[in-house]
PDB file of N, CA and C in Angstrom:
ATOM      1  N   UNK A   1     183.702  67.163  49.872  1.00  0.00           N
ATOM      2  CA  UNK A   1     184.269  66.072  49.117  1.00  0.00           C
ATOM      3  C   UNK A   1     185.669  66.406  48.612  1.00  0.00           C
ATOM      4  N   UNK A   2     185.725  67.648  48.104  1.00  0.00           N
ATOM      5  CA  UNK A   2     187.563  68.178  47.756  1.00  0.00           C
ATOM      6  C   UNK A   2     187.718  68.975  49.223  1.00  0.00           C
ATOM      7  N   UNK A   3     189.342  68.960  49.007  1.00  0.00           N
ATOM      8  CA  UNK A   3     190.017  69.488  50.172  1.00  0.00           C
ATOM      9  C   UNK A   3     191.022  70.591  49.125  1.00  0.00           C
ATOM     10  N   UNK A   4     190.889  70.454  47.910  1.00  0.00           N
ATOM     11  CA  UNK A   4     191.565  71.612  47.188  1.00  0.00           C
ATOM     12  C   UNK A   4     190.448  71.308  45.832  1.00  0.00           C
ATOM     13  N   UNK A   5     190.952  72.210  44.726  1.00  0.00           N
ATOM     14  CA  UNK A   5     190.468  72.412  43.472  1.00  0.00           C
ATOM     15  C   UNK A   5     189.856  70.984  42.706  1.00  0.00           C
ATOM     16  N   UNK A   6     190.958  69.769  43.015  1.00  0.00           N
ATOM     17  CA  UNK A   6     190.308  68.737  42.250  1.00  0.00           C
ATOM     18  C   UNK A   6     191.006  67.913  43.211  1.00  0.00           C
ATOM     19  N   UNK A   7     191.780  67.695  44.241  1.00  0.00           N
ATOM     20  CA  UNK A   7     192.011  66.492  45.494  1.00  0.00           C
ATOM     21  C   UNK A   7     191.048  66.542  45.975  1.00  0.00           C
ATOM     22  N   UNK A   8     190.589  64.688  46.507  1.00  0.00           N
ATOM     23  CA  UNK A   8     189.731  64.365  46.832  1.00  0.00           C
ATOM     24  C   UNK A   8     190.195  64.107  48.453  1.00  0.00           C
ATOM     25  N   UNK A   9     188.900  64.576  49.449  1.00  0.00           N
ATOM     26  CA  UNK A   9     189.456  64.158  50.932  1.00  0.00           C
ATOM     27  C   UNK A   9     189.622  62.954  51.453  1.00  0.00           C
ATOM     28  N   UNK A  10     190.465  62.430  52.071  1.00  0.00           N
ATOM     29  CA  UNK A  10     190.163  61.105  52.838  1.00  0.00           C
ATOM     30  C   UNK A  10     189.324  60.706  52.921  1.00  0.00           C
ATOM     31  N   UNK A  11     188.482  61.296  54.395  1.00  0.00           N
ATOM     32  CA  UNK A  11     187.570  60.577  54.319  1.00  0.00           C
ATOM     33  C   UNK A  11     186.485  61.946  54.754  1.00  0.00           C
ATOM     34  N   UNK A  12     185.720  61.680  54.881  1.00  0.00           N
ATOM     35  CA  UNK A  12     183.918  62.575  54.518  1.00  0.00           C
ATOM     36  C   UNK A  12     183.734  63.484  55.903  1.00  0.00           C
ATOM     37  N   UNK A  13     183.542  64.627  56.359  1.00  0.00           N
ATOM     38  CA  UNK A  13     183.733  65.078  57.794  1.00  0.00           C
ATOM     39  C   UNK A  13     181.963  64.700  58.134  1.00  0.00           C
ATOM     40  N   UNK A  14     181.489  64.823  57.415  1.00  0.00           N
ATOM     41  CA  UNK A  14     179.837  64.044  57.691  1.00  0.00           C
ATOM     42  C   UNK A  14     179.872  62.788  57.910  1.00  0.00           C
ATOM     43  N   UNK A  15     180.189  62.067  57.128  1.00  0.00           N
ATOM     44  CA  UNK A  15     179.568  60.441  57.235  1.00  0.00           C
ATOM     45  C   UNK A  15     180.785  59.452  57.632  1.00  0.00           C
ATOM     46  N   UNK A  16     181.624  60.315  57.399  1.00  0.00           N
ATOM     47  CA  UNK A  16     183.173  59.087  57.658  1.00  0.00           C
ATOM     48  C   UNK A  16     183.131  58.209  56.453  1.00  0.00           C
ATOM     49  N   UNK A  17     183.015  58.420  55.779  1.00  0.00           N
ATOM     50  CA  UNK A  17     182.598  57.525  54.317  1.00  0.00           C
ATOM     51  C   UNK A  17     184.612  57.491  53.660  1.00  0.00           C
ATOM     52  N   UNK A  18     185.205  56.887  54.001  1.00  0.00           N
ATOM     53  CA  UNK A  18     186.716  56.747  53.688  1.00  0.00           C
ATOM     54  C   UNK A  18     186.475  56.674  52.286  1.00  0.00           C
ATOM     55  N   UNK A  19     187.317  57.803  51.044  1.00  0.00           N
ATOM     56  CA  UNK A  19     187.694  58.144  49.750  1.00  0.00           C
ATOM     57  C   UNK A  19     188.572  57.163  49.397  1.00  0.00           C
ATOM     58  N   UNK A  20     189.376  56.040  49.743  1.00  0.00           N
ATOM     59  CA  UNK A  20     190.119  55.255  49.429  1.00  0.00           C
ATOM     60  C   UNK A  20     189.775  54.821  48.276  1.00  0.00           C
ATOM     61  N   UNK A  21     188.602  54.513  47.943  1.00  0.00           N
ATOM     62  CA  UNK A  21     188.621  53.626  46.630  1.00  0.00           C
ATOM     63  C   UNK A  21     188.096  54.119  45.433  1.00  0.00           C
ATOM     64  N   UNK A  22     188.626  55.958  45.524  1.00  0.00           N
ATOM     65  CA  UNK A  22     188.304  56.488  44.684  1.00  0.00           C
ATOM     66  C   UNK A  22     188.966  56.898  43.646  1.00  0.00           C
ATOM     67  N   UNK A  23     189.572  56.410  42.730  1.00  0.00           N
ATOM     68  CA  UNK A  23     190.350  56.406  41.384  1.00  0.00           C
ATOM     69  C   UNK A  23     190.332  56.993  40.361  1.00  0.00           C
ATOM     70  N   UNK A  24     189.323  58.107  39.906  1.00  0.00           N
ATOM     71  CA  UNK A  24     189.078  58.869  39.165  1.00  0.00           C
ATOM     72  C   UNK A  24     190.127  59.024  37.762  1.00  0.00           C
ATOM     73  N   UNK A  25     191.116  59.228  38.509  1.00  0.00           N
ATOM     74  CA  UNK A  25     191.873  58.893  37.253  1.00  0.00           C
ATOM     75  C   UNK A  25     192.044  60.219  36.210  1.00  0.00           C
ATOM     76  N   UNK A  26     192.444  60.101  35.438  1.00  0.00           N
ATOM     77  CA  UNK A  26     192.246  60.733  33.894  1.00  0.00           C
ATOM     78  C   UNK A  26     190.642  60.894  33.465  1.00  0.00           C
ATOM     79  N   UNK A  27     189.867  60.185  33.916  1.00  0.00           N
ATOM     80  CA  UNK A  27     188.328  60.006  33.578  1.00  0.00           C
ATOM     81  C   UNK A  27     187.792  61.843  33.652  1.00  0.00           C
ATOM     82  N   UNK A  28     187.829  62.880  34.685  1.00  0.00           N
ATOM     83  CA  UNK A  28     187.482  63.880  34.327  1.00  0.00           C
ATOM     84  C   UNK A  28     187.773  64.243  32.881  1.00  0.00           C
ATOM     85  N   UNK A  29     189.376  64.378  32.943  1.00  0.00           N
ATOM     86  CA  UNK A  29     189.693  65.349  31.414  1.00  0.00           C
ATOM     87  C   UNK A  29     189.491  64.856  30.317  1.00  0.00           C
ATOM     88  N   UNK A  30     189.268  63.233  30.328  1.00  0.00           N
ATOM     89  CA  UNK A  30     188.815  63.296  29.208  1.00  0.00           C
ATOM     90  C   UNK A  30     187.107  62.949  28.619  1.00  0.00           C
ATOM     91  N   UNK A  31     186.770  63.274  29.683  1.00  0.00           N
ATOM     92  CA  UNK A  31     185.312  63.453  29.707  1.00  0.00           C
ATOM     93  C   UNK A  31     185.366  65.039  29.367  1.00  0.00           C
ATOM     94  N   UNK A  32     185.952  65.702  29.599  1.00  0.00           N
ATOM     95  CA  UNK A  32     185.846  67.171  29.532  1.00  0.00           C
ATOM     96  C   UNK A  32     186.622  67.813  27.985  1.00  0.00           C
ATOM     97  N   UNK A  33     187.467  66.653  27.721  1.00  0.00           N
ATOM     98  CA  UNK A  33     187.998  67.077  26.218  1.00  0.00           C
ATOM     99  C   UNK A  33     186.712  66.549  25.320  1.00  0.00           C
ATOM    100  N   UNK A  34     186.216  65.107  25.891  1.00  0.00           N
ATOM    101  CA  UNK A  34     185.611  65.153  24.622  1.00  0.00           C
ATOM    102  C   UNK A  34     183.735  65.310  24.592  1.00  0.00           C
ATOM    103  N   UNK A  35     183.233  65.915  25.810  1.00  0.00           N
ATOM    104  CA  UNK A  35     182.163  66.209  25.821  1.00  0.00           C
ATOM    105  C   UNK A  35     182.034  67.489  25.228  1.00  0.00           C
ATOM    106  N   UNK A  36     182.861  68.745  25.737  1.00  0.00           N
ATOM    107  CA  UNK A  36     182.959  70.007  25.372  1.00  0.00           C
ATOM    108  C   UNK A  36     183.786  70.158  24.659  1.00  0.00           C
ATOM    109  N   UNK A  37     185.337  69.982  25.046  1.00  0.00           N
ATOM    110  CA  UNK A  37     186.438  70.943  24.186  1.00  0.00           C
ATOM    111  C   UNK A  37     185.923  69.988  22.432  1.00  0.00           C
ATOM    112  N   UNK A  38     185.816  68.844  22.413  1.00  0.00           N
ATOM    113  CA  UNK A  38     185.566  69.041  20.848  1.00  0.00           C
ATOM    114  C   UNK A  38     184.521  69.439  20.075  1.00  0.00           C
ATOM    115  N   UNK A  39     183.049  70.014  21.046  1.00  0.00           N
ATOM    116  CA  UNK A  39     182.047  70.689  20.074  1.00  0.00           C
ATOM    117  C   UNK A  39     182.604  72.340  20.419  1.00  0.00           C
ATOM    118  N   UNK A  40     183.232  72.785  20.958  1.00  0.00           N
ATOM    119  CA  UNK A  40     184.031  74.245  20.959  1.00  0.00           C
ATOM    120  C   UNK A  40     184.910  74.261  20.032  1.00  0.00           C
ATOM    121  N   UNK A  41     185.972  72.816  19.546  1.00  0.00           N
ATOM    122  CA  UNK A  41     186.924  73.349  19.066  1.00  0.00           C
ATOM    123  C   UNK A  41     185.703  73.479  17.163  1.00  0.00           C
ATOM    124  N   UNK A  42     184.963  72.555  17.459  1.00  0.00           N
ATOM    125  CA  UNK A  42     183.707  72.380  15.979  1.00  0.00           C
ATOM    126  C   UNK A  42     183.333  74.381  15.486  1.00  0.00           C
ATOM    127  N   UNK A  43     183.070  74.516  16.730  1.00  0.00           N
ATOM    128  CA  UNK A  43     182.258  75.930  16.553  1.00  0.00           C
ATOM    129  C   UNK A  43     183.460  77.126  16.393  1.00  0.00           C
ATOM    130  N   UNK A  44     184.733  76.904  17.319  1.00  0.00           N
ATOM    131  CA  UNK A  44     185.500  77.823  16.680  1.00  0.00           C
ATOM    132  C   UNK A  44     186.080  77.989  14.843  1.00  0.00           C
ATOM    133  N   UNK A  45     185.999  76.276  14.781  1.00  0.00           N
ATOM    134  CA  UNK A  45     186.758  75.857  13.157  1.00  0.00           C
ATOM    135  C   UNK A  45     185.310  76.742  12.467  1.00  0.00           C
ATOM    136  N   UNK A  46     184.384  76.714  12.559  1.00  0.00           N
ATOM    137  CA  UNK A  46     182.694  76.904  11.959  1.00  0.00           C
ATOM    138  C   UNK A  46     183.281  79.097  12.099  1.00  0.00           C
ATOM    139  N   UNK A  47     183.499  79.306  13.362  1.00  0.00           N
ATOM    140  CA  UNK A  47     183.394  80.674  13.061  1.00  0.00           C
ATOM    141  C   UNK A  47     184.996  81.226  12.426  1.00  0.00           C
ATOM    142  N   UNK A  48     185.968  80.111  12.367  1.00  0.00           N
ATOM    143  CA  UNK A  48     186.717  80.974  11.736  1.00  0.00           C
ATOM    144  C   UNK A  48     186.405  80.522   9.830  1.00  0.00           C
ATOM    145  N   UNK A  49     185.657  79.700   9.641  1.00  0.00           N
ATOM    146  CA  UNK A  49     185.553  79.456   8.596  1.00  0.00           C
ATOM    147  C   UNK A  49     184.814  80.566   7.685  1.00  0.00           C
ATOM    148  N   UNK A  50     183.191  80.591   8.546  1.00  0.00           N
ATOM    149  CA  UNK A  50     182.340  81.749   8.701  1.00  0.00           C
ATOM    150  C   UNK A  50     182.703  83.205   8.351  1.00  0.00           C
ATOM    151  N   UNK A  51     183.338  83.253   9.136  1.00  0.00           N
ATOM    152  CA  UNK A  51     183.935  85.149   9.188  1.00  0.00           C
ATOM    153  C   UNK A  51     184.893  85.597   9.053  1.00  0.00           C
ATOM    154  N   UNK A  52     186.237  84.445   9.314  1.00  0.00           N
ATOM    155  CA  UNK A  52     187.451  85.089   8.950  1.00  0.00           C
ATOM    156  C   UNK A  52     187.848  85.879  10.045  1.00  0.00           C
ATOM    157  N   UNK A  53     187.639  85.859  11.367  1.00  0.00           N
ATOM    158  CA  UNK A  53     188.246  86.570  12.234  1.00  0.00           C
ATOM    159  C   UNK A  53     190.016  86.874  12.139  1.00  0.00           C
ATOM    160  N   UNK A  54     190.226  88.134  12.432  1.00  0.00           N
ATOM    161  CA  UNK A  54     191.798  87.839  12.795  1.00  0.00           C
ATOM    162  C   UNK A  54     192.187  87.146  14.109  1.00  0.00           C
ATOM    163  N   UNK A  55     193.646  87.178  13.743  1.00  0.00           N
ATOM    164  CA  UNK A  55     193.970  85.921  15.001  1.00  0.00           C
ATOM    165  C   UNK A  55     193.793  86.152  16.517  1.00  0.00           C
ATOM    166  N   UNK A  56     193.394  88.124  16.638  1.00  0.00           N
ATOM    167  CA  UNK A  56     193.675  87.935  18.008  1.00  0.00           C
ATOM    168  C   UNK A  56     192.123  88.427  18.417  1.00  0.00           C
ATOM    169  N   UNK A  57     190.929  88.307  17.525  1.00  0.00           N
ATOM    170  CA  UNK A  57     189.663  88.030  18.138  1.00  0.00           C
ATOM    171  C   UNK A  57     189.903  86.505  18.855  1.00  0.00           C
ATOM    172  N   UNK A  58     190.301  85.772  18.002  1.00  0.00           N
ATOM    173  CA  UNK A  58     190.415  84.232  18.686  1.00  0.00           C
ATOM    174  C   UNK A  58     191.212  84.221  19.907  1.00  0.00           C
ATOM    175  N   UNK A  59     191.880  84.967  20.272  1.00  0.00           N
ATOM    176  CA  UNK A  59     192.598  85.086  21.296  1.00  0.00           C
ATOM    177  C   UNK A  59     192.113  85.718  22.174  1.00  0.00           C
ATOM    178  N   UNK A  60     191.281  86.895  22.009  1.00  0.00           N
ATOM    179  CA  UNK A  60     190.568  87.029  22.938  1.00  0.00           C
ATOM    180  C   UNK A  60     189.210  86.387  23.196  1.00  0.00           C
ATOM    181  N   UNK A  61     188.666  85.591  22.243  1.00  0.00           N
ATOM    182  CA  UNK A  61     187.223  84.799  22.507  1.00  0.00           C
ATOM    183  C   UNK A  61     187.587  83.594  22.652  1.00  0.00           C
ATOM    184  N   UNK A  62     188.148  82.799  21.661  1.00  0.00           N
ATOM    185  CA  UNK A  62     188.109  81.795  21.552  1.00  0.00           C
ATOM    186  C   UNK A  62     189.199  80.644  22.641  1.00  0.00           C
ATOM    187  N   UNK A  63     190.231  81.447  22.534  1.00  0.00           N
ATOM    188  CA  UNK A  63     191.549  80.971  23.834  1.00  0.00           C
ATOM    189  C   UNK A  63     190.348  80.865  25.226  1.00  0.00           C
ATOM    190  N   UNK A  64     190.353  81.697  25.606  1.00  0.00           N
ATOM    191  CA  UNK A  64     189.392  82.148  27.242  1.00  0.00           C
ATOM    192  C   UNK A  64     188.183  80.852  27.113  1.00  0.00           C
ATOM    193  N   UNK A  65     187.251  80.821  26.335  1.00  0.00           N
ATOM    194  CA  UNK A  65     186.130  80.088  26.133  1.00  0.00           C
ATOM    195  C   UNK A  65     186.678  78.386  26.209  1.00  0.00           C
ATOM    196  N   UNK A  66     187.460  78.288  25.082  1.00  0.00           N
ATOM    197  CA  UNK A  66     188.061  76.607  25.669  1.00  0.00           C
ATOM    198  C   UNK A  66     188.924  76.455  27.254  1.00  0.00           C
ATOM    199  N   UNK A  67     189.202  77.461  27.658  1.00  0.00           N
ATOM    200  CA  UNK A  67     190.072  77.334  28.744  1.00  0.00           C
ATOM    201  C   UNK A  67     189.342  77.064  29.871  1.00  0.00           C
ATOM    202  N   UNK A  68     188.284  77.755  29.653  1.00  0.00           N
ATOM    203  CA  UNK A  68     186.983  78.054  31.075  1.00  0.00           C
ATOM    204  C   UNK A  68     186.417  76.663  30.751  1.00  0.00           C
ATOM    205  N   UNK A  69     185.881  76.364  29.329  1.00  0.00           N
ATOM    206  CA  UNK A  69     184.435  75.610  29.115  1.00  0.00           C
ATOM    207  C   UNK A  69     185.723  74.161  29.573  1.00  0.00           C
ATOM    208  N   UNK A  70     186.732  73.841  29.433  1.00  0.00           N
ATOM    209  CA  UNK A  70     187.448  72.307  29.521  1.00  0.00           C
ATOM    210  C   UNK A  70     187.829  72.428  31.011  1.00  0.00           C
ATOM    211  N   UNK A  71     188.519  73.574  32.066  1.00  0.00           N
ATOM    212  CA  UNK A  71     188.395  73.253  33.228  1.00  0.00           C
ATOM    213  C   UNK A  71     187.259  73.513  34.500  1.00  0.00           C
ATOM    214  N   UNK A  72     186.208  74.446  34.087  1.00  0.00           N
ATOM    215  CA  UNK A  72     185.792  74.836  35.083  1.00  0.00           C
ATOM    216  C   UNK A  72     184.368  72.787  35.365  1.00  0.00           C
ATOM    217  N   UNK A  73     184.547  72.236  34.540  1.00  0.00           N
ATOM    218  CA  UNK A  73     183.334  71.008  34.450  1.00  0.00           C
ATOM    219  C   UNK A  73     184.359  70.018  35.249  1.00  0.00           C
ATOM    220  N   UNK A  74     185.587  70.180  35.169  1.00  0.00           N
ATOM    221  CA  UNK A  74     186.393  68.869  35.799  1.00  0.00           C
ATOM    222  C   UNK A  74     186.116  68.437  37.165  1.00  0.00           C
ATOM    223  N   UNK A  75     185.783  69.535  37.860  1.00  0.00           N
ATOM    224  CA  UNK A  75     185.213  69.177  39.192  1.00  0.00           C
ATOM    225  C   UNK A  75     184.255  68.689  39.528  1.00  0.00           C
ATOM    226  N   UNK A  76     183.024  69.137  38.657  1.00  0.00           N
ATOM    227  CA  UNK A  76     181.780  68.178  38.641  1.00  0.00           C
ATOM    228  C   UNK A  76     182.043  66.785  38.674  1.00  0.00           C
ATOM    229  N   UNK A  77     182.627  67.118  37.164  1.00  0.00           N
ATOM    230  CA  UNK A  77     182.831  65.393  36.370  1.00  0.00           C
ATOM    231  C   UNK A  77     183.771  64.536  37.815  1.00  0.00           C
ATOM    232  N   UNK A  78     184.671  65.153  38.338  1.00  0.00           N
ATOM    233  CA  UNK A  78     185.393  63.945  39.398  1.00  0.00           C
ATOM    234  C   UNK A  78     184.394  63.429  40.111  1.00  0.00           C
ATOM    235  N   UNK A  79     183.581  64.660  40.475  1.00  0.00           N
ATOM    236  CA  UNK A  79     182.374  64.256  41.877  1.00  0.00           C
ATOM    237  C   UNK A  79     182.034  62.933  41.379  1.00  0.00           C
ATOM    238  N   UNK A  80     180.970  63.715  39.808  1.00  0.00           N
ATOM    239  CA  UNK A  80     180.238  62.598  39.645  1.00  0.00           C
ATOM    240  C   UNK A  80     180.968  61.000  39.290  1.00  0.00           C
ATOM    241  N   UNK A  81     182.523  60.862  38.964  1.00  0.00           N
ATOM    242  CA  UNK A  81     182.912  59.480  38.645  1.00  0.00           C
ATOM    243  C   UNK A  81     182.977  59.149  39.943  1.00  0.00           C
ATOM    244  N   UNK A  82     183.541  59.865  40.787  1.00  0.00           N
ATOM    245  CA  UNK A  82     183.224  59.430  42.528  1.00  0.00           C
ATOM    246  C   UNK A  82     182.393  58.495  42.863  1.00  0.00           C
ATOM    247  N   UNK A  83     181.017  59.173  42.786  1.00  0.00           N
ATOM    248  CA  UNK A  83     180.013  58.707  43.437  1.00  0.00           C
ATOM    249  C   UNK A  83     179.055  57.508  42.431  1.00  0.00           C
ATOM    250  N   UNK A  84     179.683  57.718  41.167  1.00  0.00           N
ATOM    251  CA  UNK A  84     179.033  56.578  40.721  1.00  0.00           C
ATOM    252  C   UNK A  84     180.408  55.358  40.667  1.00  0.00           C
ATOM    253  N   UNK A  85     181.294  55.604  41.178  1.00  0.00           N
ATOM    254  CA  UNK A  85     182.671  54.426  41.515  1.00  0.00           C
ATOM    255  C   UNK A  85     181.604  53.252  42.943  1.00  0.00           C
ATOM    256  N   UNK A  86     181.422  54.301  43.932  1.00  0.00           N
ATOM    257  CA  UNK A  86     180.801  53.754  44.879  1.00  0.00           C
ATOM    258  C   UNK A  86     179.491  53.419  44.516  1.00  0.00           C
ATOM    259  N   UNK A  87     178.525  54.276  43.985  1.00  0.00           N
ATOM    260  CA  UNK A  87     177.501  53.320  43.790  1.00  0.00           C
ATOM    261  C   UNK A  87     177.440  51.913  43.388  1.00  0.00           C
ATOM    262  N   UNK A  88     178.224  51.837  42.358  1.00  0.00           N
ATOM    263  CA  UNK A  88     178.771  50.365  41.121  1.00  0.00           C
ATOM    264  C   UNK A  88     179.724  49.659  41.690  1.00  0.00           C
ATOM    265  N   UNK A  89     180.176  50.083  43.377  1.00  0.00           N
ATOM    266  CA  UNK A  89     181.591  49.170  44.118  1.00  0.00           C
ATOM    267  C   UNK A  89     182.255  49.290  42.923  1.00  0.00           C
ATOM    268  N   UNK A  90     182.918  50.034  42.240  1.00  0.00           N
ATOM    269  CA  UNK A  90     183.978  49.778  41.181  1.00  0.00           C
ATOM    270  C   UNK A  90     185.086  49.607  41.527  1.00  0.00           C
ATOM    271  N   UNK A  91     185.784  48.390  41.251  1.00  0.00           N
ATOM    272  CA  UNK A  91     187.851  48.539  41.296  1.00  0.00           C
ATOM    273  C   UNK A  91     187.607  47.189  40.197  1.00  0.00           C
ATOM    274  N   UNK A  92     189.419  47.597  40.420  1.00  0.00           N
ATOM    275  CA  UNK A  92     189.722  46.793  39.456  1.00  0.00           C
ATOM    276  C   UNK A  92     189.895  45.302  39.605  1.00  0.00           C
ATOM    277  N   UNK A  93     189.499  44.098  38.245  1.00  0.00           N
ATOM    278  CA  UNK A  93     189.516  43.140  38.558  1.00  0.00           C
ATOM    279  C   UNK A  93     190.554  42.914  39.093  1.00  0.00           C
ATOM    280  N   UNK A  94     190.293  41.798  40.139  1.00  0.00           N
ATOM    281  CA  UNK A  94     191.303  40.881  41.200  1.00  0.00           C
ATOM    282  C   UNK A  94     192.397  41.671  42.107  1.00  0.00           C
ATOM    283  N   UNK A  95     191.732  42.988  42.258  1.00  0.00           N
ATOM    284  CA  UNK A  95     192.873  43.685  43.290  1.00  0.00           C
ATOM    285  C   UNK A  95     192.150  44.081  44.750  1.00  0.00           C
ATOM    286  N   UNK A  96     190.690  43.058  44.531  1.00  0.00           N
ATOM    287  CA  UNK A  96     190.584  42.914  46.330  1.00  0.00           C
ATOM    288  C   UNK A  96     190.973  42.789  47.541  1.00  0.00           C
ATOM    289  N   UNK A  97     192.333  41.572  47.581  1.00  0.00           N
ATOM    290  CA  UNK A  97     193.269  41.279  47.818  1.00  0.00           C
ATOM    291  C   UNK A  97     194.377  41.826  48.361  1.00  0.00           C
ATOM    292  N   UNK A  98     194.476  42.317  47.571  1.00  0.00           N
ATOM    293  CA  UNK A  98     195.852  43.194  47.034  1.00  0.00           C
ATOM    294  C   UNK A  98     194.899  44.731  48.199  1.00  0.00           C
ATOM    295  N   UNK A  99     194.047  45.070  47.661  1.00  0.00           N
ATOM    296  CA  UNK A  99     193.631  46.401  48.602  1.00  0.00           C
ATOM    297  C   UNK A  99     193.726  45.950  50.213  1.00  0.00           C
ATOM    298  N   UNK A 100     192.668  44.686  50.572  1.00  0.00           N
ATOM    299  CA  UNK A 100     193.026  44.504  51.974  1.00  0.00           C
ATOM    300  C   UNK A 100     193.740  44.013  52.626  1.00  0.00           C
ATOM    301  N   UNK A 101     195.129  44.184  51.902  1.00  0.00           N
ATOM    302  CA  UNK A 101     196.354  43.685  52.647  1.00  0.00           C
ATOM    303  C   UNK A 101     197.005  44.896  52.808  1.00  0.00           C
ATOM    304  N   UNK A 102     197.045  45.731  52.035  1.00  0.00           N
ATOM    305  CA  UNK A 102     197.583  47.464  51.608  1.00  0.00           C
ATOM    306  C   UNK A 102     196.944  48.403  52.876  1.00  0.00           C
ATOM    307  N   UNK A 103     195.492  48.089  53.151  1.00  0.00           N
ATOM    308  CA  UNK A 103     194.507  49.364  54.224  1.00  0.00           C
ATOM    309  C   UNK A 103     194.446  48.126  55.196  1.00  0.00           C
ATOM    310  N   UNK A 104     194.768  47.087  55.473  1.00  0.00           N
ATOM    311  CA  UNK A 104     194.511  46.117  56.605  1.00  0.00           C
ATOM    312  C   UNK A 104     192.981  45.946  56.949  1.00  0.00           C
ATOM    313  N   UNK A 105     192.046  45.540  55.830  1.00  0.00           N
ATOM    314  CA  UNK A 105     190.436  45.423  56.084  1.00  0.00           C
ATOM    315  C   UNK A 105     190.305  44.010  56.144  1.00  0.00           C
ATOM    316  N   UNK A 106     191.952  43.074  56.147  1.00  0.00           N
ATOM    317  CA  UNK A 106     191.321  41.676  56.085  1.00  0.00           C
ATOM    318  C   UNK A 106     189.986  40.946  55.286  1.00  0.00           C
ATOM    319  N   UNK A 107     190.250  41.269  54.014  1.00  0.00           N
ATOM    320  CA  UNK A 107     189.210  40.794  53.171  1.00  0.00           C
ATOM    321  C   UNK A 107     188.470  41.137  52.862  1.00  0.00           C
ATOM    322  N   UNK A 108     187.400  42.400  53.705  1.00  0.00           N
ATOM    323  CA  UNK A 108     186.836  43.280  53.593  1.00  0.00           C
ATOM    324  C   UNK A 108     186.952  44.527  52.023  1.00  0.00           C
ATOM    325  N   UNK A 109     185.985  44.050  51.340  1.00  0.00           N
ATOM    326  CA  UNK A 109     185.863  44.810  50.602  1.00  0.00           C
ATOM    327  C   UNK A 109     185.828  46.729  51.011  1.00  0.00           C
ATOM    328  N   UNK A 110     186.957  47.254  50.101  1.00  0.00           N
ATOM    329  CA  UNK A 110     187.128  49.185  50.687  1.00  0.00           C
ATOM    330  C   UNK A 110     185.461  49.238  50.898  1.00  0.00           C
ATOM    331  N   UNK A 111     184.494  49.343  50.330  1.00  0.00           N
ATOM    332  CA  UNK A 111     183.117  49.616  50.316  1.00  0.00           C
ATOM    333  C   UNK A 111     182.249  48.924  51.786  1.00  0.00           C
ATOM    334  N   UNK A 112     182.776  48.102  52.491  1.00  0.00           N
ATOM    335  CA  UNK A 112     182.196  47.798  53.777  1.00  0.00           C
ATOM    336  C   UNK A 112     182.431  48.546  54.878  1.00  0.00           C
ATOM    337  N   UNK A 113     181.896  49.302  55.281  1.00  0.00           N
ATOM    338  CA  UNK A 113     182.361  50.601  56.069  1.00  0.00           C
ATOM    339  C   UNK A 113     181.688  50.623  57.123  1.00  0.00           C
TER     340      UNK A 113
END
């Protein structure tokens, strides 16, 4: 489904399933800021409140831990807005049109394949 880290492929080397009408968008990161990075940034405010760490325990725990826990989920999260874009035929209102004049499907909704 990726052809790099978070680009999505054309189209599918299994099914031929064309990625065109896949828009993802901003929708990973901020699914990923605010599912995780804000109960991490909760628990770092909680342990520096807690214990008083100096600044460069946080630098070595706390920097690394938001860095990993906010990008390593972005790839999931694209898959999954992917595949639930196509499950739900998602686009945007009234740019049916507008798409099959752009990919030449003549009216054809991207999802008729």
């Amino acid at each position: 489904m990726f052809v790099s880290w978070l680009k999505v492929v054309p189209r599918c080397d299994h099914c031929g399933l064309d990625y065109r009408f896949a828009a993802p968008d901003d929708g990973p990161a901020f699914f990923s800021l605010c599912i995780i990075a804000l109960p991490l940034t909760a628990f770092v405010v909680w342990l520096q409140v807690a214990f008083d760490p100096p600044a460069w325990v946080h630098l070595i725990t706390s920097v690394p831990v938001m860095a990993l826990g906010t990008l390593l989920p972005l790839r999931p999260i694209k898959g999954w807005l992917v595949a639930s874009q196509y499950v739900n035929r998602a686009q945007e209102a009234g740019t049916r049109g507008l798409w099959s004049d752009l990919h030449g499907t003549s009216g054809a909704s991207d999802f008729d394949q």
